[in-house]
Structures are given as C-alpha cells and as structure tokens.
Protein backbone atom coordinates (compact mmCIF):
# COMPACT_ATOMS: atom_id res chain seq x y z
CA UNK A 1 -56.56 51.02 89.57
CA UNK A 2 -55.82 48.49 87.09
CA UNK A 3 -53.34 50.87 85.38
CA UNK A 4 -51.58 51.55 88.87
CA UNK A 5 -50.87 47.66 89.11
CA UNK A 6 -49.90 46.86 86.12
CA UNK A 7 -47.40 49.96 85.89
CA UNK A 8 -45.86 48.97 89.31
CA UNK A 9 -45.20 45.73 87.57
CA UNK A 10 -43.66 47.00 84.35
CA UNK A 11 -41.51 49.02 86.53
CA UNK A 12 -40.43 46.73 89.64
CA UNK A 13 -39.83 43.61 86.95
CA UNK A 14 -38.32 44.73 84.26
CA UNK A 15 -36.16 47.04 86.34
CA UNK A 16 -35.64 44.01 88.79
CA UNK A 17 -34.69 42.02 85.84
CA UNK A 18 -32.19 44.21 84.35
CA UNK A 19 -30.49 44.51 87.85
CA UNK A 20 -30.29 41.07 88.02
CA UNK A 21 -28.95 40.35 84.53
CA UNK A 22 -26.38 43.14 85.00
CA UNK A 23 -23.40 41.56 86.59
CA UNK A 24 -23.13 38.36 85.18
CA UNK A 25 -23.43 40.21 81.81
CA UNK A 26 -20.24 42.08 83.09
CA UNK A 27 -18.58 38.86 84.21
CA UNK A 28 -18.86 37.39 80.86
CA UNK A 29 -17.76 40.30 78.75
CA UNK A 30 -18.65 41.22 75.81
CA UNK A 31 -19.70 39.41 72.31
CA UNK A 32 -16.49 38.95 69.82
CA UNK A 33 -17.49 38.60 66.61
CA UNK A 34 -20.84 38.34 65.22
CA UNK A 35 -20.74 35.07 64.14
CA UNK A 36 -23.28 32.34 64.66
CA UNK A 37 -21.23 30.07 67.02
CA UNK A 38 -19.68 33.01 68.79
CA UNK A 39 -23.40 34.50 69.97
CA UNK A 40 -24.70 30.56 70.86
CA UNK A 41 -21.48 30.23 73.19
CA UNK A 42 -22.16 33.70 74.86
CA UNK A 43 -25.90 32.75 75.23
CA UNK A 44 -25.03 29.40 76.44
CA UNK A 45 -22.30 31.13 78.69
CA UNK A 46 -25.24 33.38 79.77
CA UNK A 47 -27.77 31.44 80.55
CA UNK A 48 -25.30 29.56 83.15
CA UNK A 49 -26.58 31.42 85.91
CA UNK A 50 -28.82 31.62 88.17
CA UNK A 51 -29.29 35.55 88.73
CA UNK A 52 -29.91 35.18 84.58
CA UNK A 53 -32.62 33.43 84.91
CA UNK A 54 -34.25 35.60 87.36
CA UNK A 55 -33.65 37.92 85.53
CA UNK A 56 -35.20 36.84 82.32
CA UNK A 57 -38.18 35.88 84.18
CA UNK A 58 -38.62 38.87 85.84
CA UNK A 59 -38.49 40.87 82.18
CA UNK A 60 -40.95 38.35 80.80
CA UNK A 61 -43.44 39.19 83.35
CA UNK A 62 -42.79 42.95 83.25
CA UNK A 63 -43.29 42.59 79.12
CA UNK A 64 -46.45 40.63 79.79
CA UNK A 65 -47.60 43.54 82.06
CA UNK A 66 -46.92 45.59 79.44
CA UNK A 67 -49.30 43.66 76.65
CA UNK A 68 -51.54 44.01 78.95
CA UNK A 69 -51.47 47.53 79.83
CA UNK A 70 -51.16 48.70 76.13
CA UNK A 71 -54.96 45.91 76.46
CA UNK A 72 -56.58 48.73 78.40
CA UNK A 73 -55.05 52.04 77.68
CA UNK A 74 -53.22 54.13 74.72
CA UNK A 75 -50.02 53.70 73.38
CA UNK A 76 -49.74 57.56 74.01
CA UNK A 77 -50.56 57.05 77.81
CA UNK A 78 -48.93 53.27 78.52
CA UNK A 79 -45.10 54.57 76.62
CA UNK A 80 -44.61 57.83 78.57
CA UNK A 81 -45.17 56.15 82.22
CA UNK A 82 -43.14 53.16 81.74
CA UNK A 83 -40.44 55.85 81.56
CA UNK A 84 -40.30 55.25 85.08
CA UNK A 85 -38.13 52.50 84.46
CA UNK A 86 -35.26 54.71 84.10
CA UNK A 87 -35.57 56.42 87.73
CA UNK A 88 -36.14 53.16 89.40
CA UNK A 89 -32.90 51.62 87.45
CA UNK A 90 -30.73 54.80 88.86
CA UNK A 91 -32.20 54.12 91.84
CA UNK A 92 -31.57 50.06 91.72
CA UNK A 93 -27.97 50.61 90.04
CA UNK A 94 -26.95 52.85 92.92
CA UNK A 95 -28.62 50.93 95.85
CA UNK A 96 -28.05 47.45 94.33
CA UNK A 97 -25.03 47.51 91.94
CA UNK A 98 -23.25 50.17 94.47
CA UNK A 99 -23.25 52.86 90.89
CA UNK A 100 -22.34 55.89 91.09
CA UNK A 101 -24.55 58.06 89.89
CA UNK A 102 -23.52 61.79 88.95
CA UNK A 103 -25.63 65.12 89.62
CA UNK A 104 -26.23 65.26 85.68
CA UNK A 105 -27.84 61.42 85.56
CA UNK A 106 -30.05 62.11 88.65
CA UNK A 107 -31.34 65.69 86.63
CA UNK A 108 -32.16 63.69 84.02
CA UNK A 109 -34.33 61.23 86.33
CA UNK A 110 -35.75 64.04 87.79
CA UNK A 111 -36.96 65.43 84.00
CA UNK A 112 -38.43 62.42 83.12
CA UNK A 113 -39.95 61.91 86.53
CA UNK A 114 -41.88 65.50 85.86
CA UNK A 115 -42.81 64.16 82.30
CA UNK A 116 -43.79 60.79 83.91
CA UNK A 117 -46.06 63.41 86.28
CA UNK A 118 -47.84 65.20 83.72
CA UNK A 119 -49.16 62.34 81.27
CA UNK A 120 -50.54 60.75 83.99
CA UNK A 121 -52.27 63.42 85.03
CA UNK A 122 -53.54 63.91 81.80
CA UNK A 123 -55.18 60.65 82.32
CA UNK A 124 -58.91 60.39 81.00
C-alpha cells in the first residue's frame, strides 16, 4: 500500500510540477549562450514567478517520494512505474496547457501504460 502512495506522489508532483514550470519556461525563452552570467540571469529571470516556484516544490516532493520508494522496493520495480509520468503529462499538457496531442503520442502512452501494467504485476 505503501508503494501505491508513494507512486501516486511521484506521478501527481512531479507531473504537477512540470505543468506548472512549463509556461513561464516558454515566456522566458530559451538560454543564449552558455556562459556563467547568461544562465544566473535566466535562473534569476526564472525563479520570478510564482507558478515556478510551485513548480519546483512540487518536483522536490515528487523526488523525495522517489528516495523513498527506491527505500522500500527495487530499482528494477520503482524505474518502470514511474513511467507513468509520461501518460499523466499527455494527459496534463492536453487538459492543462490546451496541447495537442497526435494519435502517434497517445500510442505511445498507451505502450508504456501496458509496460507500466505488467511490472507491477510482476510485483513480489
């Protein structure tokens, strides 16, 4: 039961988080040049926001879910099911972020939704 809490976690805040660090991401733009002042004013530029901080915090707690997790079960078990992640964020970017998502993107969701399916059922 453990498991089942901590993976809803993993899944609900980290995806969460990278919903909510999506758009003012986009809003900024991009990183030009590599250079140490150039990534401190894009952090600082960043970390302006409000939704960014959410954000953050919400990752932070789904990466602490996932120490915790990896605590009580195998790295073979605890890497597959996060995989999750990826049909909640099609699911988030198109209900959230108004995405749209094509027929190919929502067969791959589907594949790793079966995979998701069958490690956990090979649970213990």
């Amino acid at each position: 039961m453990l498991e089942f809490f901590f993976l809803f976690t993993i899944v609900v805040a980290g995806t969460g988080g990278e919903l909510c660090v999506s758009p003012p991401l986009k809003v900024i733009g991009e990183v030009h040049g590599f250079r140490a002042a150039a990534l401190v004013h894009f952090v600082f530029r960043a970390m302006g926001g409000g939704w960014m901080w959410i954000g953050v915090s919400m990752m932070t707690l789904a990466f602490f879910s996932l120490l915790a997790m990896l605590s009580i079960e195998n790295v073979s078990f605890v890497v597959p099911v996060t995989a999750l992640s990826y049909a909640a964020g099609a699911v988030g970017a198109m209900l959230f972020l108004h995405e749209r998502i094509s027929m190919q993107r929502w067969l791959g969701v589907f594949i790793v939704c079966v995979g998701v399916t069958l490690v956990w059922l090979s649970r213990r």
